[in-house]
Every structure is written in structure tokens, then in C-alpha cells.
PDB file of N, CA and C in Angstrom:
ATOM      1  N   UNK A   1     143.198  84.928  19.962  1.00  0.00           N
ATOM      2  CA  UNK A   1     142.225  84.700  18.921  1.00  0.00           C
ATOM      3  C   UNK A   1     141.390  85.963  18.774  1.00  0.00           C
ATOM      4  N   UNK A   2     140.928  86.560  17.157  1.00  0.00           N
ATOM      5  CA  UNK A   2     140.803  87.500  17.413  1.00  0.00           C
ATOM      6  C   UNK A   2     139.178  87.226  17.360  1.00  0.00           C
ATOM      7  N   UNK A   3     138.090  87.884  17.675  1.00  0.00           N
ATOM      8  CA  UNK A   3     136.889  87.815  17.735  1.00  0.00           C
ATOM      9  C   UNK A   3     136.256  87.784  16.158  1.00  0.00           C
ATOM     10  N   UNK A   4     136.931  88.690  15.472  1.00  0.00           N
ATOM     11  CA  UNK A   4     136.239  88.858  14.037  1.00  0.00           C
ATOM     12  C   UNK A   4     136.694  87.879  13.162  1.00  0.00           C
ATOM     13  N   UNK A   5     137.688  86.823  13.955  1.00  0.00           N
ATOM     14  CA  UNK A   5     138.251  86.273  13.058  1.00  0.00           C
ATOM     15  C   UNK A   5     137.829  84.560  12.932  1.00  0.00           C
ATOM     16  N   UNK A   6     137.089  84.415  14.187  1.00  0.00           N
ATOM     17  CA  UNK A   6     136.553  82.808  14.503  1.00  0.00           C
ATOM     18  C   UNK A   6     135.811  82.635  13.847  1.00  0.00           C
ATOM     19  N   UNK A   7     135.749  81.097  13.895  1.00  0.00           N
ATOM     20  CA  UNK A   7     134.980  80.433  13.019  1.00  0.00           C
ATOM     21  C   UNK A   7     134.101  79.110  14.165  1.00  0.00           C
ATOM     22  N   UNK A   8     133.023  79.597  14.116  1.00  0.00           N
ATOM     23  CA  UNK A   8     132.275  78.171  14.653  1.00  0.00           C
ATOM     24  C   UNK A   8     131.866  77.495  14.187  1.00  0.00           C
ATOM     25  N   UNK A   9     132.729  76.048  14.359  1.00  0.00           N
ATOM     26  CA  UNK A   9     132.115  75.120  14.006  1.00  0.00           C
ATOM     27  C   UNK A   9     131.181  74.234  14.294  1.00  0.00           C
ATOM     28  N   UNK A  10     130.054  73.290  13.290  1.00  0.00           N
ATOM     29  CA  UNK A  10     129.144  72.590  13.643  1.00  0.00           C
ATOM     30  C   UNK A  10     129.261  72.300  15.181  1.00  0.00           C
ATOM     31  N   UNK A  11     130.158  71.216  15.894  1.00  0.00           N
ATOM     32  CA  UNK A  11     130.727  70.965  17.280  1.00  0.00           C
ATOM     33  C   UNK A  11     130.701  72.334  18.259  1.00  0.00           C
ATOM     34  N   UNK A  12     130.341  73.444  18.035  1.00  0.00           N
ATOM     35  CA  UNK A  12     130.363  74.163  18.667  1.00  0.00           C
ATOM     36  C   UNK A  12     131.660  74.818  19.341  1.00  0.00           C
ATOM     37  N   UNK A  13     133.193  74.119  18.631  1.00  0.00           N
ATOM     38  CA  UNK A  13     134.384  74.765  19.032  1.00  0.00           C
ATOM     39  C   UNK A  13     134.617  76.042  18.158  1.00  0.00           C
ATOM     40  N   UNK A  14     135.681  76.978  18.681  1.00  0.00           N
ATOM     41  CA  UNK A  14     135.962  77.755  18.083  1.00  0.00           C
ATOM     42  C   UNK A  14     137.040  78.277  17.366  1.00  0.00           C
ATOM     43  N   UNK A  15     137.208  78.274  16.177  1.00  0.00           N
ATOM     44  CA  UNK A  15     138.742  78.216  15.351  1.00  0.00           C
ATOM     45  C   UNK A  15     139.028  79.332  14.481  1.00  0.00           C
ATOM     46  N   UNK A  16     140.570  79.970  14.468  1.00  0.00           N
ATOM     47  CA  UNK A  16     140.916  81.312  13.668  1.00  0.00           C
ATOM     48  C   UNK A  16     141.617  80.445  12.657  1.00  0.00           C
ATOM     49  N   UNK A  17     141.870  80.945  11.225  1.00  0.00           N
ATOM     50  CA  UNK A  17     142.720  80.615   9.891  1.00  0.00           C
ATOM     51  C   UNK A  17     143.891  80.864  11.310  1.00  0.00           C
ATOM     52  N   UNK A  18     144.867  79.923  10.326  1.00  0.00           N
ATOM     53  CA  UNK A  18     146.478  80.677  10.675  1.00  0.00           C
ATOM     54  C   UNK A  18     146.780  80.651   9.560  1.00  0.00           C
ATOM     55  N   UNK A  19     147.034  80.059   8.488  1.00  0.00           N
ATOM     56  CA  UNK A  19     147.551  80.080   6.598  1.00  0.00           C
ATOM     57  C   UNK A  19     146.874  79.134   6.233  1.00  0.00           C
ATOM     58  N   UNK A  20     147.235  79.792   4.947  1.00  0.00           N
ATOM     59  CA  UNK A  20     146.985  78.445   4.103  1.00  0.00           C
ATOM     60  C   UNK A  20     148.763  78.625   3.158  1.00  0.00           C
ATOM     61  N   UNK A  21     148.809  77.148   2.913  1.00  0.00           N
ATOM     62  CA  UNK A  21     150.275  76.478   2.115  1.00  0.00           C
ATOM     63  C   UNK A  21     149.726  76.331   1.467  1.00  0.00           C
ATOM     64  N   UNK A  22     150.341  76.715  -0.199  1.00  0.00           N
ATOM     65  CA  UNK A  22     150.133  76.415  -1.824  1.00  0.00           C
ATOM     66  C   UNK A  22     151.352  75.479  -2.095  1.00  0.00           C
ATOM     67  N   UNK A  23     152.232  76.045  -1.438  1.00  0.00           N
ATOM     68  CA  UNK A  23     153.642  75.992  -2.503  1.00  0.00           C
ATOM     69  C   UNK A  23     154.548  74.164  -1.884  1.00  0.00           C
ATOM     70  N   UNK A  24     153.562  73.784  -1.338  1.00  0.00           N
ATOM     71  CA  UNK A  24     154.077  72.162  -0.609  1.00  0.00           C
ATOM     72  C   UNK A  24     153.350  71.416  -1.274  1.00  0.00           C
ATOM     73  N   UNK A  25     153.806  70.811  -2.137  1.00  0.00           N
ATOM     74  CA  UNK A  25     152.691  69.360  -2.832  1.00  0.00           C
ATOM     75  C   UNK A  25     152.937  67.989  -2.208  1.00  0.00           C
ATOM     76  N   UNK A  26     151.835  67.575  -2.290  1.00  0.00           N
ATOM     77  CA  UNK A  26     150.963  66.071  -1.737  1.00  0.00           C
ATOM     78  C   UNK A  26     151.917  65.121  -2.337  1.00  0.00           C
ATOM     79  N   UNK A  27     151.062  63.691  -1.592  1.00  0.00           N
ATOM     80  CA  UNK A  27     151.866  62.717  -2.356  1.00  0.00           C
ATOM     81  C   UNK A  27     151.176  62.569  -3.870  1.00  0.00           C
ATOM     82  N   UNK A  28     150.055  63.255  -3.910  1.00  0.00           N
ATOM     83  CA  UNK A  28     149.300  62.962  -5.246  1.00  0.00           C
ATOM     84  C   UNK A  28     149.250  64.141  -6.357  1.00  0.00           C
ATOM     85  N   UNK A  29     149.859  64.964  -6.288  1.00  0.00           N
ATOM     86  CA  UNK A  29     149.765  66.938  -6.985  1.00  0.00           C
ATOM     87  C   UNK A  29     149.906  67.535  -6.038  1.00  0.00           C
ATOM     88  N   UNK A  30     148.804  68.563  -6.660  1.00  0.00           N
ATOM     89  CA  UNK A  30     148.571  69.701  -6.212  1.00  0.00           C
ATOM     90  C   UNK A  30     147.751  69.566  -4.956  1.00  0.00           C
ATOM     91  N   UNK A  31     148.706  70.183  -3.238  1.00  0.00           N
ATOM     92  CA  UNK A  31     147.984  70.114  -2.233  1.00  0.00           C
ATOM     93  C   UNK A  31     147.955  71.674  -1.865  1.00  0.00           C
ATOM     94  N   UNK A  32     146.528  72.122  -1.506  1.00  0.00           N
ATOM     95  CA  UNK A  32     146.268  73.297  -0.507  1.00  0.00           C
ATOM     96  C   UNK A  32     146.187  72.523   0.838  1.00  0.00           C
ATOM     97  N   UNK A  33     146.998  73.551   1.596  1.00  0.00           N
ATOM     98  CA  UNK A  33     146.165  73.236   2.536  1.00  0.00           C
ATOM     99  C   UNK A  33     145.988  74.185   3.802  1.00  0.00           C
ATOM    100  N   UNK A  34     145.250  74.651   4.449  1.00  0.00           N
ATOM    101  CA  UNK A  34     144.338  75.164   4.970  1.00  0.00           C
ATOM    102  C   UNK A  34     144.482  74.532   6.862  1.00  0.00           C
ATOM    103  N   UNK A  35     144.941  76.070   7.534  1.00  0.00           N
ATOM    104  CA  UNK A  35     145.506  75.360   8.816  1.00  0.00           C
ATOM    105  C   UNK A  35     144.877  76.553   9.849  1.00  0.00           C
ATOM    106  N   UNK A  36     144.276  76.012  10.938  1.00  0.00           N
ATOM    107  CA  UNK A  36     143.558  76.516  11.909  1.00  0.00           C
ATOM    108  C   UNK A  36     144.297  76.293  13.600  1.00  0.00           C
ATOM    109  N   UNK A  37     143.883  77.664  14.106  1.00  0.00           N
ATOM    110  CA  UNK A  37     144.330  77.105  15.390  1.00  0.00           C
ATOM    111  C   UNK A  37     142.770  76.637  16.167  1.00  0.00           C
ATOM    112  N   UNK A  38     142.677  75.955  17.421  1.00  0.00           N
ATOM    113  CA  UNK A  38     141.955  75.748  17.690  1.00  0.00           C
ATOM    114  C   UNK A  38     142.036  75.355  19.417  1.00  0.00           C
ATOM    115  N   UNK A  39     142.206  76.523  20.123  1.00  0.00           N
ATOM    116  CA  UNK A  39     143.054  76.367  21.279  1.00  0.00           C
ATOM    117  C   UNK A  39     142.163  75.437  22.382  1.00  0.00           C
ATOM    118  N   UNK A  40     140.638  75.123  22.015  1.00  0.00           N
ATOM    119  CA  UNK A  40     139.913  74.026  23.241  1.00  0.00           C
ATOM    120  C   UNK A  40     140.615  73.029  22.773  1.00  0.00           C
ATOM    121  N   UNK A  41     141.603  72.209  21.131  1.00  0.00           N
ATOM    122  CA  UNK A  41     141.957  70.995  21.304  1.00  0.00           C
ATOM    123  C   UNK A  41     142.333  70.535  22.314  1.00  0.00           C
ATOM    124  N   UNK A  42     143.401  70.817  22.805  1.00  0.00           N
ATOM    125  CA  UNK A  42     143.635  70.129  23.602  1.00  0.00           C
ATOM    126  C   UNK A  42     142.641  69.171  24.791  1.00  0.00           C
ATOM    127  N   UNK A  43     141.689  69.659  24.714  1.00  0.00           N
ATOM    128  CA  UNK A  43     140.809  68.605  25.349  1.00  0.00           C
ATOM    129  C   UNK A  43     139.634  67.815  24.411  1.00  0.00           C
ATOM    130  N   UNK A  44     139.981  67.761  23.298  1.00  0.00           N
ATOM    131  CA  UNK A  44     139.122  67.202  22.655  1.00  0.00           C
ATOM    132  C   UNK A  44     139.694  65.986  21.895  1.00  0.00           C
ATOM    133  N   UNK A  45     138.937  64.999  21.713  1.00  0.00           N
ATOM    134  CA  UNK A  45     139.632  63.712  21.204  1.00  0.00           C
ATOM    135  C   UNK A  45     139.536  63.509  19.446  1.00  0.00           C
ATOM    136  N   UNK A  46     140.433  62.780  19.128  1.00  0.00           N
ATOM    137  CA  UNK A  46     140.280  62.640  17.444  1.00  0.00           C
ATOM    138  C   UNK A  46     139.423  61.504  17.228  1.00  0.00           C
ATOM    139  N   UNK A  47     137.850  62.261  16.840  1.00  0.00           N
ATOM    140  CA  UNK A  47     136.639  61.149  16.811  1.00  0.00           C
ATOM    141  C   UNK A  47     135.762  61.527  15.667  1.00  0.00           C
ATOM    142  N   UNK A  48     134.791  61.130  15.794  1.00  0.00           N
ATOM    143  CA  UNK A  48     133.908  61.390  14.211  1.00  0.00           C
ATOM    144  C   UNK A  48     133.424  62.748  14.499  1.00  0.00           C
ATOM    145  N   UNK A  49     133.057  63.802  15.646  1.00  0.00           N
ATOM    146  CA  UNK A  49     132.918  64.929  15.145  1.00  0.00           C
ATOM    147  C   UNK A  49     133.900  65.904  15.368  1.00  0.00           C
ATOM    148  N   UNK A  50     135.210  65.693  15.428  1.00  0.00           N
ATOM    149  CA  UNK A  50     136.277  66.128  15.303  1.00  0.00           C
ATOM    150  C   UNK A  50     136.766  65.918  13.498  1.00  0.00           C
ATOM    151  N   UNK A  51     136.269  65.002  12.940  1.00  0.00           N
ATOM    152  CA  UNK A  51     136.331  64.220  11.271  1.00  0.00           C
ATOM    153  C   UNK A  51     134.909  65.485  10.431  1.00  0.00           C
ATOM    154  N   UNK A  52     134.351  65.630  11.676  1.00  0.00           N
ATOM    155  CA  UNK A  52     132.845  66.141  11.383  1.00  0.00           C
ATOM    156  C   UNK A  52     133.015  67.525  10.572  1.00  0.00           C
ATOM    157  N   UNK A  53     133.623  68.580  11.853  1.00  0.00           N
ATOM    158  CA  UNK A  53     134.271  69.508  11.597  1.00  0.00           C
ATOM    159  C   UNK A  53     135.094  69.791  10.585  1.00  0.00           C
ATOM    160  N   UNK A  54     136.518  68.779  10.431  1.00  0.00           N
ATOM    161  CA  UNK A  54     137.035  69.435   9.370  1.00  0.00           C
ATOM    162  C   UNK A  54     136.663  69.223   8.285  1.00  0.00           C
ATOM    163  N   UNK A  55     135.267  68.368   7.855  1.00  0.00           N
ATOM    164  CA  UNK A  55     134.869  68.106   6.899  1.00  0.00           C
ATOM    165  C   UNK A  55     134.434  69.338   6.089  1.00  0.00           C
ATOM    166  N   UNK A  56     133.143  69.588   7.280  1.00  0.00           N
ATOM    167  CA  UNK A  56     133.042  71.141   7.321  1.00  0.00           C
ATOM    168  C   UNK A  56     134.004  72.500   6.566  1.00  0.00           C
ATOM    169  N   UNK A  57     135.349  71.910   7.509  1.00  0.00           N
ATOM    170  CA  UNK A  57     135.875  73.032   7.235  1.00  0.00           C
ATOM    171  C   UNK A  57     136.436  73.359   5.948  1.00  0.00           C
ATOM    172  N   UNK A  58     136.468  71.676   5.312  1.00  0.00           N
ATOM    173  CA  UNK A  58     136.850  72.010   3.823  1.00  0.00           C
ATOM    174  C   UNK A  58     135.736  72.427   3.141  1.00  0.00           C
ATOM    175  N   UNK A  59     134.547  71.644   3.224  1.00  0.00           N
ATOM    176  CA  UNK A  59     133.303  71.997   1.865  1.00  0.00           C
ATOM    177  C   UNK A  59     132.789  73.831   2.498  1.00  0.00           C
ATOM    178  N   UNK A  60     132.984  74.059   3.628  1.00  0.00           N
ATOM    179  CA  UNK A  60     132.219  75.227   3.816  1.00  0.00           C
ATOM    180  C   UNK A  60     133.943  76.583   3.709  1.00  0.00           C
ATOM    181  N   UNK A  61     134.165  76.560   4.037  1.00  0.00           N
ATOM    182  CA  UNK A  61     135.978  76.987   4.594  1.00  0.00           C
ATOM    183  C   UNK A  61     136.825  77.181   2.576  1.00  0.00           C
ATOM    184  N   UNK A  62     137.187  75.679   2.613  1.00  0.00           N
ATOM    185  CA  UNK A  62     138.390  75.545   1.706  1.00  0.00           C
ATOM    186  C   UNK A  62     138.096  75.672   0.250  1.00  0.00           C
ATOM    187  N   UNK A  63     136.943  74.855   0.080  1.00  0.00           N
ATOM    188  CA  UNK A  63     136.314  75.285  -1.197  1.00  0.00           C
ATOM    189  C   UNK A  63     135.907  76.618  -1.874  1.00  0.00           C
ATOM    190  N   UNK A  64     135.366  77.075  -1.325  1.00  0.00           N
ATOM    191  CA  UNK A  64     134.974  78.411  -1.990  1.00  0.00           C
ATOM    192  C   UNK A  64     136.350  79.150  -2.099  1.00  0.00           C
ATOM    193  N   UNK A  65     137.834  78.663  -1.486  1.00  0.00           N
ATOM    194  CA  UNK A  65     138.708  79.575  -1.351  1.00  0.00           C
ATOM    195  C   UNK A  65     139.474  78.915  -2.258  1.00  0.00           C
ATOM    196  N   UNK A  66     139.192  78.174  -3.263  1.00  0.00           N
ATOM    197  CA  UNK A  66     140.112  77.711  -4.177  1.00  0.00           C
ATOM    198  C   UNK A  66     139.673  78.504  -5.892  1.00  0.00           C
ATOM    199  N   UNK A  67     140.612  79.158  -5.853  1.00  0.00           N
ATOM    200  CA  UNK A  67     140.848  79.707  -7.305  1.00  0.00           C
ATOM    201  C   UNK A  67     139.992  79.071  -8.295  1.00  0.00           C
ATOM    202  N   UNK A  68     139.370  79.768  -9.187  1.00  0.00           N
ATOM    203  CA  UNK A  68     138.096  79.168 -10.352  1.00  0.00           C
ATOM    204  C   UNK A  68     138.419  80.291 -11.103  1.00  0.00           C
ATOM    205  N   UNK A  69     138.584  80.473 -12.693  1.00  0.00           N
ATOM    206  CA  UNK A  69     139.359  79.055 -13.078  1.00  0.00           C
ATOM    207  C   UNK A  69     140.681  79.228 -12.727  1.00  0.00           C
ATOM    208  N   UNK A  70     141.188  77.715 -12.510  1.00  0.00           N
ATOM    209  CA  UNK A  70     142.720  77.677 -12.412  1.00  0.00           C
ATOM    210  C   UNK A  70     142.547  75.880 -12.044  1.00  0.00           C
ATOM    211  N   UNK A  71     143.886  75.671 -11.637  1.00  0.00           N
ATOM    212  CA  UNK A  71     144.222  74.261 -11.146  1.00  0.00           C
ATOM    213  C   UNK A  71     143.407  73.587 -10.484  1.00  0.00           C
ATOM    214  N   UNK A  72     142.590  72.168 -10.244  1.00  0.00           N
ATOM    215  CA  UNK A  72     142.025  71.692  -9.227  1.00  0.00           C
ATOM    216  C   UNK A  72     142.611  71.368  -8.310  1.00  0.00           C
ATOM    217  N   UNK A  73     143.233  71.450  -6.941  1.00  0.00           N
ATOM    218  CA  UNK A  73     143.962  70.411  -6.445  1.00  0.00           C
ATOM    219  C   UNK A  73     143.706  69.362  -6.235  1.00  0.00           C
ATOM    220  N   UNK A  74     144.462  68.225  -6.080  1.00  0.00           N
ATOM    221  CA  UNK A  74     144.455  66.631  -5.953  1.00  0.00           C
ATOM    222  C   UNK A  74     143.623  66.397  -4.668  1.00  0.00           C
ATOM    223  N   UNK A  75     144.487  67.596  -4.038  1.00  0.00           N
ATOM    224  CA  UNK A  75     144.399  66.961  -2.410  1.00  0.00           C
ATOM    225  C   UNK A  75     144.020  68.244  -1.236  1.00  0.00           C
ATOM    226  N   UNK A  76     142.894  68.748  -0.469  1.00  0.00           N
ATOM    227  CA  UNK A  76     142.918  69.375   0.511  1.00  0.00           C
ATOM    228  C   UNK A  76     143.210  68.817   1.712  1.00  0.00           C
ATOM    229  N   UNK A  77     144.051  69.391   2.650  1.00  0.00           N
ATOM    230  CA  UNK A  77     144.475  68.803   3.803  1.00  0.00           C
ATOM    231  C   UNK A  77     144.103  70.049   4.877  1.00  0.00           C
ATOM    232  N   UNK A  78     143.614  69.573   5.444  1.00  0.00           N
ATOM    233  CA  UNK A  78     142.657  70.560   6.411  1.00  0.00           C
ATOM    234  C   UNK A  78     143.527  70.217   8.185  1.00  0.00           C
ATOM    235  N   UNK A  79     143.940  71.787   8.706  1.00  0.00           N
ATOM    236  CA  UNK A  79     144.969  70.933   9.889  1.00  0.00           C
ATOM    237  C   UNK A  79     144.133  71.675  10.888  1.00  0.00           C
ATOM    238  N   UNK A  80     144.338  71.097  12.112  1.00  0.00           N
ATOM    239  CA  UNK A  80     143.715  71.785  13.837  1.00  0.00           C
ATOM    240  C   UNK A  80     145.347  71.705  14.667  1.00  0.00           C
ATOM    241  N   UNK A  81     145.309  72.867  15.199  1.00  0.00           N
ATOM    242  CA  UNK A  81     146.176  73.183  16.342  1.00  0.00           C
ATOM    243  C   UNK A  81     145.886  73.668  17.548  1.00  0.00           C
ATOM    244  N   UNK A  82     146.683  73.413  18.356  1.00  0.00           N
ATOM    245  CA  UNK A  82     146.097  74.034  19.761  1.00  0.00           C
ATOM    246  C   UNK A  82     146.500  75.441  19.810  1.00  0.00           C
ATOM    247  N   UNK A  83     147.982  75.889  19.142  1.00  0.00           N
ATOM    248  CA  UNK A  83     148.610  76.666  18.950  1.00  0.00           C
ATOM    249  C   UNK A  83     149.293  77.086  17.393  1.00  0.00           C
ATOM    250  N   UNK A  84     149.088  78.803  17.627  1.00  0.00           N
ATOM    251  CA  UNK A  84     150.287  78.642  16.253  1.00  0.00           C
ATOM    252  C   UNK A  84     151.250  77.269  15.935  1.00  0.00           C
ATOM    253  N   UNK A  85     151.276  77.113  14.844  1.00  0.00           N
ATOM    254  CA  UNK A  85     152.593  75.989  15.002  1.00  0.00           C
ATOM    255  C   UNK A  85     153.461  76.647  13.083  1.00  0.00           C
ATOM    256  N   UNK A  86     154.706  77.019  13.061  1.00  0.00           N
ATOM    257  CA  UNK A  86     155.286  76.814  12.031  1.00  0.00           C
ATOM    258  C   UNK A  86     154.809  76.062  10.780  1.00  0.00           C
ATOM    259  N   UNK A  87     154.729  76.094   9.758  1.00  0.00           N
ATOM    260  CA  UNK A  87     154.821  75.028   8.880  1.00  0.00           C
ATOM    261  C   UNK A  87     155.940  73.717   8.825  1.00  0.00           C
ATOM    262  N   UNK A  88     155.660  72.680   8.501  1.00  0.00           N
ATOM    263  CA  UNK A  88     157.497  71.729   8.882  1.00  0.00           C
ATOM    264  C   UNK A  88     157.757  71.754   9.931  1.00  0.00           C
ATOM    265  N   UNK A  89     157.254  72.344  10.682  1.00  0.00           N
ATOM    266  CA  UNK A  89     158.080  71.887  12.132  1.00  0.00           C
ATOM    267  C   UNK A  89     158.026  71.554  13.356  1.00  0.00           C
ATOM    268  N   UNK A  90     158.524  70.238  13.340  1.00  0.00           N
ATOM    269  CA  UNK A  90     158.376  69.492  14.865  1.00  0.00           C
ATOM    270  C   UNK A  90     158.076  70.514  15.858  1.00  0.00           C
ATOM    271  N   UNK A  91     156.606  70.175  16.592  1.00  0.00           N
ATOM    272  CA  UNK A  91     156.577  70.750  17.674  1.00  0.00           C
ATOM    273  C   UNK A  91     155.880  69.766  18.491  1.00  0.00           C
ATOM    274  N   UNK A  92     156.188  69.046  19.929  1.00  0.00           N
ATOM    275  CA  UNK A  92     155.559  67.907  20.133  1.00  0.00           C
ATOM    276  C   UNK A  92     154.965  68.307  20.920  1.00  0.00           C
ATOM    277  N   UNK A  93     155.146  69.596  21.497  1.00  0.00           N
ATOM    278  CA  UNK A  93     154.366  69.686  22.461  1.00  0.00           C
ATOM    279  C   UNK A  93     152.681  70.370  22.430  1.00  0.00           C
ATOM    280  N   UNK A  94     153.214  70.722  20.710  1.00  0.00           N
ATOM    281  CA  UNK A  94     151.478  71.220  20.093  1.00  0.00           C
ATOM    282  C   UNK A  94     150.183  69.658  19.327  1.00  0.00           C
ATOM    283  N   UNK A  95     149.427  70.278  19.964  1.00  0.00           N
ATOM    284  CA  UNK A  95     148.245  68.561  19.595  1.00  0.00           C
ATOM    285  C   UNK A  95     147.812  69.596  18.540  1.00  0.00           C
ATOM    286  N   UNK A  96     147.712  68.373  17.070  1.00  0.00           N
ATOM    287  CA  UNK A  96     147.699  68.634  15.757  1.00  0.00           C
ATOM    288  C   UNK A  96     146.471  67.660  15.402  1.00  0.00           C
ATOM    289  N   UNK A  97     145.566  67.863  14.634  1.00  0.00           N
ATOM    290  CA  UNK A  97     145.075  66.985  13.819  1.00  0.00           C
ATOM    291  C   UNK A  97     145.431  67.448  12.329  1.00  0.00           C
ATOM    292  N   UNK A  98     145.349  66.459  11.477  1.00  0.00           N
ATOM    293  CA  UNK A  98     145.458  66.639   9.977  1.00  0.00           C
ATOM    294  C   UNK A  98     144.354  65.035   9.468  1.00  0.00           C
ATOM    295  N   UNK A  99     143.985  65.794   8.532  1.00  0.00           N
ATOM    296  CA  UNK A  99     143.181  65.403   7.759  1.00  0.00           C
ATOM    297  C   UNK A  99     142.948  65.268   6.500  1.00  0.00           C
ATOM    298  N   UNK A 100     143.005  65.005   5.267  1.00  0.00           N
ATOM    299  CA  UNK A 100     143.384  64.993   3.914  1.00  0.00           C
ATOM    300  C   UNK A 100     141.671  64.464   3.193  1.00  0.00           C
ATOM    301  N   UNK A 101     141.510  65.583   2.095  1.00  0.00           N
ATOM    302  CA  UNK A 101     140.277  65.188   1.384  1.00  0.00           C
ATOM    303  C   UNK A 101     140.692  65.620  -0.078  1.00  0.00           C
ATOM    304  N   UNK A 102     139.827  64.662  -0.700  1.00  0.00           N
ATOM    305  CA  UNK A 102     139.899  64.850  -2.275  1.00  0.00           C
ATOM    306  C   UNK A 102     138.523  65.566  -2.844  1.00  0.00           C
ATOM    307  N   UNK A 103     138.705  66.951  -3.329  1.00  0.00           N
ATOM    308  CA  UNK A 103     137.621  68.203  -3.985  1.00  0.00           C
ATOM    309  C   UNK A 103     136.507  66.967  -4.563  1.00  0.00           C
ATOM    310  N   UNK A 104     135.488  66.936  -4.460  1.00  0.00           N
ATOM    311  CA  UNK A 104     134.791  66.603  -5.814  1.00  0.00           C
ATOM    312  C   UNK A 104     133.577  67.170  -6.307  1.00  0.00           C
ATOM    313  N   UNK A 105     133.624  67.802  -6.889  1.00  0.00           N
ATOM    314  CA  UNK A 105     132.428  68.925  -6.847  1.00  0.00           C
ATOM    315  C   UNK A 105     132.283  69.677  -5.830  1.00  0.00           C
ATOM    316  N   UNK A 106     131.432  70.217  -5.255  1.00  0.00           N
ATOM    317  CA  UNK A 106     130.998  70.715  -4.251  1.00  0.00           C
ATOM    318  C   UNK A 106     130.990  70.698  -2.801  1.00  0.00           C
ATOM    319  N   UNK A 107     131.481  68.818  -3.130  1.00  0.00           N
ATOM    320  CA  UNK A 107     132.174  68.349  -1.390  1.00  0.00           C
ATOM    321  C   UNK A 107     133.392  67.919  -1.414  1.00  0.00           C
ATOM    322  N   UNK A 108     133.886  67.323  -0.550  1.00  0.00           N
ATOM    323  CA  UNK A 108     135.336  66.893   0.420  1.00  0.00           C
ATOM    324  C   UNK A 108     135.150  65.206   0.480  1.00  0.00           C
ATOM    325  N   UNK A 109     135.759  64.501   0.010  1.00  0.00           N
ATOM    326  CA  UNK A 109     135.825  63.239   0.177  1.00  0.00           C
ATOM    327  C   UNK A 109     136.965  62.864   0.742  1.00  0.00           C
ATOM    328  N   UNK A 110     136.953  62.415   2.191  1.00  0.00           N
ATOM    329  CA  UNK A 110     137.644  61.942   2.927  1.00  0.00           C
ATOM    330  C   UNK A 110     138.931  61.200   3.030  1.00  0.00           C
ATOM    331  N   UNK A 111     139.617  61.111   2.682  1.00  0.00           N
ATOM    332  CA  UNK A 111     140.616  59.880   2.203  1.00  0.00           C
ATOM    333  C   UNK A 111     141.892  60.021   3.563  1.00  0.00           C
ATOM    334  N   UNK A 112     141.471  58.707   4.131  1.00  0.00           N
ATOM    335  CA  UNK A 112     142.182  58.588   4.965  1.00  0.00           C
ATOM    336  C   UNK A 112     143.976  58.401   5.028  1.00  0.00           C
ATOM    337  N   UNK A 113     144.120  59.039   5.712  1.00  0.00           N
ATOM    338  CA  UNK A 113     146.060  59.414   5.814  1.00  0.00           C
ATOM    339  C   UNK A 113     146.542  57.831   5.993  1.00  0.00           C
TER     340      UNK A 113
END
């Protein structure tokens, strides 16, 4: 992880971009989505400030990084890894969260997977 490249979040963990995916659409349109490693997961549980964070990470993170003017997307999907992980691909031995929110103005509305 590189130093200039973290991101702290509210929770006080610490997370680098790994990509962002344009070119994979949602079940609903147009999905960005926006994927982090985050190598303390592994000891952290999927709870409300783990929900907290990537909330965060879309309204503060994903938003400002979406093209104006152009397309809205349907759907931001905001991911946590412990490790690099591929796009598509099974890796079981990497702990993943994903998370999916719908833009609306200025914030991230939650919509559960």
C-alpha cells in the first residue's frame, strides 16, 4: 500500500483504489464501480460501520469521480478487499465486501444486494 495513496476512513481503517470497472453493467444500467483494497479486513466484521464506510466511500470517493455531464449511473457498487483481487474472479481465499448504492444527488442510497 502506497502511503500517498490511502485513504482513511471515518472507522479509522486504511484503504488504496485498486480500479474502478465502467465497462460491466448492473442488473439495473449503468454500473461504476469502484474497488479498494483494504488489507486490516480481514479482521473486521460486515456491520454497520463497515456499511458506514463504504457509504462514505461512495458520497465522498465515487461521486465526485463520476463524469458531469455525461450518463448517471443506475447503480454504484463500492467493493473492500483484503487483497488485490482480479475483476470476475473467484478467489475464496480473499474476504470481499460489496455493496451497491443508487446516486441521488449528492448522496448514496443504499440498496441492499
Amino acid at each position: 500500500m502506497r502511503a500517498e495513496d490511502a485513504i482513511v476512513l471515518p472507522s479509522g481503517m486504511l484503504v488504496t483504489p485498486l480500479d474502478t470497472i465502467h465497462g460491466a453493467p448492473g442488473p439495473d444500467g449503468l454500473t461504476i464501480r469502484f474497488r479498494f483494497v483494504a488489507p486490516d479486513l480481514a479482521d473486521r466484521p460486515a456491520d454497520e460501520t463497515t456499511l458506514s464506510d463504504m457509504t462514505w466511500l461512495c458520497e465522498s470517493y465515487a461521486l465526485p469521480r463520476i463524469a458531469t455531464p455525461g450518463p448517471v449511473p443506475e447503480q454504484i457498487v463500492i467493493t473492500l478487499a483484503d487483497r488485490p483481487v482480479e475483476f470476475g474472479t473467484v478467489t475464496p481465499e480473499a474476504k470481499q465486501y460489496f455493496e451497491a448504492f443508487r446516486p441521488d444527488g449528492g448522496i448514496c442510497v443504499w440498496e441492499m444486494f
